[in-house]
Protein backbone atom coordinates (compact mmCIF):
# COMPACT_ATOMS: atom_id res chain seq x y z
CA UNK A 1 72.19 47.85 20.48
CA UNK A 2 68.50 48.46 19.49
CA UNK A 3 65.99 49.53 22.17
CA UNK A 4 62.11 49.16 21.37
CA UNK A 5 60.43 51.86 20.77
CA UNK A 6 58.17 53.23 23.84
CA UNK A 7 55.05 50.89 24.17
CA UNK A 8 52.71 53.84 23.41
CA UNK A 9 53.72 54.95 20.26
CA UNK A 10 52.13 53.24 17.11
CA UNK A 11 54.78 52.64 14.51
CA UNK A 12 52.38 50.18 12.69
CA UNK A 13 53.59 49.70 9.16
CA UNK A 14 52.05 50.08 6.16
CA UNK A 15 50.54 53.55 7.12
CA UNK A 16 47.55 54.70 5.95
CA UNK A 17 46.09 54.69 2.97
CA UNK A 18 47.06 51.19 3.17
CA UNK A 19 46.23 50.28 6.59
CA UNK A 20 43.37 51.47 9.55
CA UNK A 21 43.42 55.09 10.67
CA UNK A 22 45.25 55.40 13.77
CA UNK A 23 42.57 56.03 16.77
CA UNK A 24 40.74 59.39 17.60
CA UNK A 25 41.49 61.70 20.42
CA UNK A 26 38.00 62.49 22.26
CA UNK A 27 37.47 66.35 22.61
CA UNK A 28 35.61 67.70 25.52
CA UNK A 29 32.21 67.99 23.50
CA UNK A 30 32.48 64.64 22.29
CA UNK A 31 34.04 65.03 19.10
CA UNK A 32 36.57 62.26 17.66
CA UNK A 33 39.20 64.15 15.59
CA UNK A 34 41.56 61.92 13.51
CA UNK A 35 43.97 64.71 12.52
CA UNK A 36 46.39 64.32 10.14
CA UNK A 37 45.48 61.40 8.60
CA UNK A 38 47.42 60.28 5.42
CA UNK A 39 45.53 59.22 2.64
CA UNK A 40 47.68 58.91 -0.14
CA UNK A 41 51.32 59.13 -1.16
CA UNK A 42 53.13 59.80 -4.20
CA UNK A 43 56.93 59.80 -4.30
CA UNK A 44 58.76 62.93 -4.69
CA UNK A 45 55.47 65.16 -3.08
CA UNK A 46 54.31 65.64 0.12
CA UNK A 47 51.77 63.14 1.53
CA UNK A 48 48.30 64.24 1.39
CA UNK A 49 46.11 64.79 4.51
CA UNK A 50 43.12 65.17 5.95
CA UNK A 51 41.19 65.67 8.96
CA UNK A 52 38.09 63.81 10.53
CA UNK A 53 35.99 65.37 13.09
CA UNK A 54 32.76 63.32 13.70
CA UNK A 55 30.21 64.59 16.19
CA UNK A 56 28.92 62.14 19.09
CA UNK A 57 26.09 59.88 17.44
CA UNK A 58 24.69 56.85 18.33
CA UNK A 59 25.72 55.50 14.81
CA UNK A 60 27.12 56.09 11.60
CA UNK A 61 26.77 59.79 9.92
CA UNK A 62 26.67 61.55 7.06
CA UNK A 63 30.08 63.32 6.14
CA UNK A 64 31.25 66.71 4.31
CA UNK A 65 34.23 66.65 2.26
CA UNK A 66 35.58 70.43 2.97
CA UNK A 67 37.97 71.18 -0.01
CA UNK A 68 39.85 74.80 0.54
CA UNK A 69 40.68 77.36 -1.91
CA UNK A 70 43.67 79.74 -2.69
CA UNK A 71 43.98 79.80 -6.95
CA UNK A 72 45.11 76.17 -6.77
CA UNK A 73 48.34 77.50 -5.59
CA UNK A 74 47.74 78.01 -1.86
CA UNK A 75 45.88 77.09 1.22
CA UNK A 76 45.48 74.16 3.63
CA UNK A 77 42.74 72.21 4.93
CA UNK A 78 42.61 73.57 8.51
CA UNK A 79 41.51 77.37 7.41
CA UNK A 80 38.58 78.89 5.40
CA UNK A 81 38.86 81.80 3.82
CA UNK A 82 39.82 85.07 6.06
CA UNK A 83 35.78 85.98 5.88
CA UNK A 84 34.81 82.38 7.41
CA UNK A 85 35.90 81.91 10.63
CA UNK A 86 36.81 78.42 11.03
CA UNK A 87 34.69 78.09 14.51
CA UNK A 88 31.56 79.02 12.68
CA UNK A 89 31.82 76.72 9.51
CA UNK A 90 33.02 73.91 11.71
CA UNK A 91 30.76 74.06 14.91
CA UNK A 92 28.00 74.54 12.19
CA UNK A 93 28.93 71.48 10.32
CA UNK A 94 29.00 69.34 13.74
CA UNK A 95 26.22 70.64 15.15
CA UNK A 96 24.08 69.84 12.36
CA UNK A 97 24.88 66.02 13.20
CA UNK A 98 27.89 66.03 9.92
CA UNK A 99 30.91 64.65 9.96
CA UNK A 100 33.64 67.18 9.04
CA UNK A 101 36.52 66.01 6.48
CA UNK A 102 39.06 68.50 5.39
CA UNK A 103 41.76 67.33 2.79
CA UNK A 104 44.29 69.16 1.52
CA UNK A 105 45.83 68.28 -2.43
CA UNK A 106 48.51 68.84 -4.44
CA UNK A 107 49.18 72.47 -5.55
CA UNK A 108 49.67 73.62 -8.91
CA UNK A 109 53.16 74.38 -9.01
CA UNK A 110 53.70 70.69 -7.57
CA UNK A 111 51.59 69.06 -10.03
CA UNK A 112 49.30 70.36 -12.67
CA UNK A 113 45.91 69.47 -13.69
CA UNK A 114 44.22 66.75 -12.73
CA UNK A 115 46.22 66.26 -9.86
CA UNK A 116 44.10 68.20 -7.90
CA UNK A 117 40.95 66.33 -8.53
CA UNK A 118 42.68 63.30 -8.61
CA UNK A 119 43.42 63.57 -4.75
CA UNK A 120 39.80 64.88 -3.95
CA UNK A 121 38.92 61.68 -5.75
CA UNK A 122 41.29 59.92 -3.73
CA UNK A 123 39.97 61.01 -0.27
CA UNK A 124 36.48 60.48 -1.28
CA UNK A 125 37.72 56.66 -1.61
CA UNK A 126 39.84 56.53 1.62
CA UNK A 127 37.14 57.66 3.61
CA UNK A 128 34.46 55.54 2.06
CA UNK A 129 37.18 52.51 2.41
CA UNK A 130 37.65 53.10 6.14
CA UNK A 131 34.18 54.66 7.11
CA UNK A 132 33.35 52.59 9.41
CA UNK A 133 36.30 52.80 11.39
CA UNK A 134 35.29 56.88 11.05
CA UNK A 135 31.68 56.47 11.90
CA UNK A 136 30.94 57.38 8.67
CA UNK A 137 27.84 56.20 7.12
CA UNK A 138 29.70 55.76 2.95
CA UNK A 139 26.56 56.57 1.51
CA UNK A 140 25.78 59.90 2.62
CA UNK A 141 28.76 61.83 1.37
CA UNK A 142 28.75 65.68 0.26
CA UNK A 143 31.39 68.22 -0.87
CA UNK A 144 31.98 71.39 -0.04
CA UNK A 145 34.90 73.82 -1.41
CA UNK A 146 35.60 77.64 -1.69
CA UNK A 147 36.99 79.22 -4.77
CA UNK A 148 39.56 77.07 -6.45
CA UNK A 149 37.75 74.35 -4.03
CA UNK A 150 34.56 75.21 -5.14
CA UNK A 151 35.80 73.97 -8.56
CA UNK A 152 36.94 70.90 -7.80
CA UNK A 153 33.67 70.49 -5.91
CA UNK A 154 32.12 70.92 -8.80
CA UNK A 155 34.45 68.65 -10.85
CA UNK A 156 34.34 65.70 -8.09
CA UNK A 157 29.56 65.99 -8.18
CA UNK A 158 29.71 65.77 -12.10
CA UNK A 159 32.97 64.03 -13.27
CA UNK A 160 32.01 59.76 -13.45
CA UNK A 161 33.56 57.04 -14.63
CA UNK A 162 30.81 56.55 -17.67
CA UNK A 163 32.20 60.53 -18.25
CA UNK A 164 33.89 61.70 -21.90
CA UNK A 165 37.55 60.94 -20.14
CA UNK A 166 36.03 59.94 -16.75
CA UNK A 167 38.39 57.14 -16.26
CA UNK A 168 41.35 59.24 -16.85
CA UNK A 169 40.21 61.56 -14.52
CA UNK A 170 39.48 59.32 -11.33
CA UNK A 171 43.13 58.52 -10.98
CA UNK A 172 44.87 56.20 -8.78
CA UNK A 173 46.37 57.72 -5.81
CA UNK A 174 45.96 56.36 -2.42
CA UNK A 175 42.79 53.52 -2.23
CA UNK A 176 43.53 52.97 -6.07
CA UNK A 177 39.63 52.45 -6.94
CA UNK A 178 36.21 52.69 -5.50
CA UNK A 179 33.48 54.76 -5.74
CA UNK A 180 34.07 58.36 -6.01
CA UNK A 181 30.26 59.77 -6.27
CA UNK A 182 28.75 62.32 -3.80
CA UNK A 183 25.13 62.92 -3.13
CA UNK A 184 25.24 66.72 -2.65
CA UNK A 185 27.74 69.69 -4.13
CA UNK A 186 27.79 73.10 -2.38
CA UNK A 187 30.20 75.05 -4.38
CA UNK A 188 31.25 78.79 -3.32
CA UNK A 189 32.63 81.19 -5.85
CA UNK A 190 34.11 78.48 -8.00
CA UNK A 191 35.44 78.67 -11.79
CA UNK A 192 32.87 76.57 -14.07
CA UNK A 193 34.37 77.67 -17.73
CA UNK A 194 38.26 78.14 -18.09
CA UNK A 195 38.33 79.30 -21.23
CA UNK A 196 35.31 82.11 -21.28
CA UNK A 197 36.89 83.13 -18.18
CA UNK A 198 40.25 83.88 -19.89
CA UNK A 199 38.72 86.01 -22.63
CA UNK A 200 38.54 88.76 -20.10
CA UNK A 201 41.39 90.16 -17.98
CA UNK A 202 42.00 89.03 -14.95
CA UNK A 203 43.04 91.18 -11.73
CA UNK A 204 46.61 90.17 -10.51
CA UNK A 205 47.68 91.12 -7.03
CA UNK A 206 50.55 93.52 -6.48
CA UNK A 207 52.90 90.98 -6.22
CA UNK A 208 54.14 90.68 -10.17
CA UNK A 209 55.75 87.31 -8.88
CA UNK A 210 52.44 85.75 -8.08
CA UNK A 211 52.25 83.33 -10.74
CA UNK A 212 49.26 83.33 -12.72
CA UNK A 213 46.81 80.64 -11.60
CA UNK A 214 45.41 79.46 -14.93
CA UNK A 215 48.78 78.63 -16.07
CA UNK A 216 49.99 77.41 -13.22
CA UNK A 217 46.84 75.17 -13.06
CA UNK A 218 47.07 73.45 -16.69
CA UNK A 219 50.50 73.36 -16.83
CA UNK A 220 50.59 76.34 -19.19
CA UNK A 221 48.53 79.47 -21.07
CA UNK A 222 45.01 78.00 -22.66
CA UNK A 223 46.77 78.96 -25.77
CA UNK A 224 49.07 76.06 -25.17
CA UNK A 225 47.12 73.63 -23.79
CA UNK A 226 43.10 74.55 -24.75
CA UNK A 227 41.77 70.99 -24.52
CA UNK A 228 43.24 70.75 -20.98
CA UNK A 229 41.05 73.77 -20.27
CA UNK A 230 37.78 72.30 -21.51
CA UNK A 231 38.81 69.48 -19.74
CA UNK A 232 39.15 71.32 -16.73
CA UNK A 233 35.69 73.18 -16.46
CA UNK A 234 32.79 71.43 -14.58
CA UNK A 235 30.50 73.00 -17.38
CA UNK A 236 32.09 70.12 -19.85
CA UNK A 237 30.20 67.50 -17.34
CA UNK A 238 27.12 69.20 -17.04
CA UNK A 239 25.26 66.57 -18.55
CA UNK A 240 23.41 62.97 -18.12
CA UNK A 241 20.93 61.69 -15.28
CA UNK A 242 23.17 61.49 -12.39
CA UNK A 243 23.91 64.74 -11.25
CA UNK A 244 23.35 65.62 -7.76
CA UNK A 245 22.09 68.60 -6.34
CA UNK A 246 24.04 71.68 -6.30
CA UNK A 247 24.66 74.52 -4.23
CA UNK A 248 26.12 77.52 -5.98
CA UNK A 249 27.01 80.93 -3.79
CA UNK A 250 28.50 83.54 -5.43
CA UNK A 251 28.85 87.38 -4.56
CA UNK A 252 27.56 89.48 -7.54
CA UNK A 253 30.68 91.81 -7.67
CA UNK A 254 33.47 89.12 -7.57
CA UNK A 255 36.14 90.79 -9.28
CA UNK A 256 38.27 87.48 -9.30
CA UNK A 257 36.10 85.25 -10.61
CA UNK A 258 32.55 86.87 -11.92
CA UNK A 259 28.89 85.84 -10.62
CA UNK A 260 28.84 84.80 -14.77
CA UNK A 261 30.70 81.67 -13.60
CA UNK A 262 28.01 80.12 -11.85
CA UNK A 263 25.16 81.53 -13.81
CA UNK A 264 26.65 79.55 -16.54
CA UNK A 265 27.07 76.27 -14.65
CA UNK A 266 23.66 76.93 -13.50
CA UNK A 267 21.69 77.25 -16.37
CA UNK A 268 24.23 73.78 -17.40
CA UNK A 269 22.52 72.05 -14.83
CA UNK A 270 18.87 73.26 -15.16
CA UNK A 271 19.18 72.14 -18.98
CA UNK A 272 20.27 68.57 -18.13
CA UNK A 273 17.47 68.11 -15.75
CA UNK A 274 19.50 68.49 -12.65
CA UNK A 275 18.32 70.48 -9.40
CA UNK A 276 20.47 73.54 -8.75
CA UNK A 277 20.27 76.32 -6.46
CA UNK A 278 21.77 79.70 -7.56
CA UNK A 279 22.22 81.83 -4.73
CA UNK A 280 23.48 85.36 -5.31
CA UNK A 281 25.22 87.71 -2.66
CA UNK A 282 24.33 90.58 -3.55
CA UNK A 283 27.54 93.38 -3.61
CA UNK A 284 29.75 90.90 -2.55
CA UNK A 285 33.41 90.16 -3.86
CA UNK A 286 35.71 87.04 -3.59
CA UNK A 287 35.44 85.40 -0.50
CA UNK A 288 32.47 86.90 0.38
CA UNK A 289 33.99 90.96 0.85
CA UNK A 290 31.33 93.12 1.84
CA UNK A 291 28.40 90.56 2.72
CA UNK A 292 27.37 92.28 5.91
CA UNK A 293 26.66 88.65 7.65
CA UNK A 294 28.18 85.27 6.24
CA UNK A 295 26.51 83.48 9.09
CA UNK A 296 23.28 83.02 6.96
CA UNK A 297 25.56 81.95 3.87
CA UNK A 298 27.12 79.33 6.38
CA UNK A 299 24.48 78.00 7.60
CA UNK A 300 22.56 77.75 4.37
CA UNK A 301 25.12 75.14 2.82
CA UNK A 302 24.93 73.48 5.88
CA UNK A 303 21.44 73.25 6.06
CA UNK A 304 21.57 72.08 1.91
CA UNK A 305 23.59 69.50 2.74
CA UNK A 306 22.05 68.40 5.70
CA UNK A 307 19.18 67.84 3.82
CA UNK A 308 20.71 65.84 0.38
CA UNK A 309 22.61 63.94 3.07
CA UNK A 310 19.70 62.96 5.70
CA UNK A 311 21.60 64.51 8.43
């Protein structure tokens, strides 16, 4: 014999992407989290996630897309990196009147490039579909990412439709279409140019089984696949009248991936008329090792964005 399910559990079919978020649960400082929410599928992977935390308002707000790092072969959307306590980046995000949206995507080794910006692209349309149901305001969108995330920050401020490839690029995952354009890019650390970065060697941790992340990324070595790599590099999109402004923070001893990296997207930028802010940490490695303070490197990209985004 069947029994109904218990009255207070919401088994409402489709889930999301394809239907309404399921309601918020009201922290003690007002907050509305919608954790876990799925906004797109793909058989055979996991479904993707992401969180919504919008602080109390008495309307709609502007929202930061956080995108996390870890080579494209790690991490999760609930944790910076080890330098960043998630308390600081988060309460600083709130408090500035933002709306906080963490996603994770598809690793490398589960899909390779552009799978990853396909699902940022993705959850840039599933929260502009169901912002209002948020408290969004779909206008006022930003992104935000560290390392590998800072890339696809990058990617997701210059990669448009009307781009060499753009279409291909937007993909179809979740809300299959929409606009996927952000008003503001803060990008930490980030990769800009694959294949000048491969010219050079690249430090490997101890762990010979680590796979290498380039590879991993496009599906195999530049050698093998060298348009994929141009393909991949925000510096290919540099270009036109619609970029928006752009955050770059980069520590100038990065041993990972060098402060060159974001000069050159930079100077990509300033060339095609586009307002950029290079901001150099000075002794710093990846992730920020050895800045004495990353409060003030916190609360600068949340101040940048607060800005672009009328916070």
């Amino acid at each position: 014999m069947t029994q109904s399910p218990p009255a207070e559990l919401d088994l409402t079919w489709p889930p999301p992407p394809y239907g309404q978020p399921v309601p918020p649960t009201l922290a003690e400082d007002g907050v509305r989290r919608f954790d876990g929410v799925t906004y797109a599928t793909t058989p055979g992977y996991r479904p993707r996630l992401l969180d919504v935390h919008v602080p109390p308002a008495d309307g709609p707000v502007p929202a930061v897309v956080w995108i996390h790092g870890g080579g494209w072969l790690d991490g999760d959307r609930r944790y910076p990196p080890p330098t960043v306590p998630a308390a600081l980046l988060h309460g600083a995000i709130l408090g500035a009147g933002l709306a906080l949206v963490s996603i994770d995507y598809r690793h490398s080794l589960e899909a390779p490039f552009p799978a990853q910006l396909h699902d940022v692209k993705a959850a840039i349309r599933y929260v502009r579909r169901f912002a209002e149901s948020f408290g969004i305001d779909p206008e006022r969108l930003g992104v935000w990412g560290e390392s590998a995330g800072g890339h696809l920050s990058a990617l997701s401020g210059l990669v448009r439709p009307d781009s060499p490839g753009g279409p291909a690029l937007e993909g179809t995952e979740g809300v299959g279409a929409g606009d996927t354009s952000v008003r503001a890019v803060v990008d930490w650390y980030g990769v800009s140019e694959i294949v000048t970065l491969l010219a050079h060697p690249m430090p490997m941790p101890p762990d010979a089984a680590f796979p290498d992340p380039y590879a991993a990324l496009l599906g195999g070595t530049t050698e093998q696949r060298p348009e994929l790599a141009r393909v991949a590099s925000p510096v290919t999109y540099a270009h036109g009248a619609d970029i928006p402004p752009f955050l770059l923070v980069h520590g100038t001893s990065d041993g990972l991936v060098p402060y060159s990296q974001s000069e050159v997207l930079a100077q990509a930028i300033t060339d095609a008329g586009g307002e950029v802010t290079l901001q150099p940490v000075e002794g710093a490695d990846h992730i920020f090792l050895g800045a004495p303070d990353v409060t003030p490197i916190v609360n600068g990209g949340v101040a940048f964005l607060a800005h672009h985004l009328g916070a």
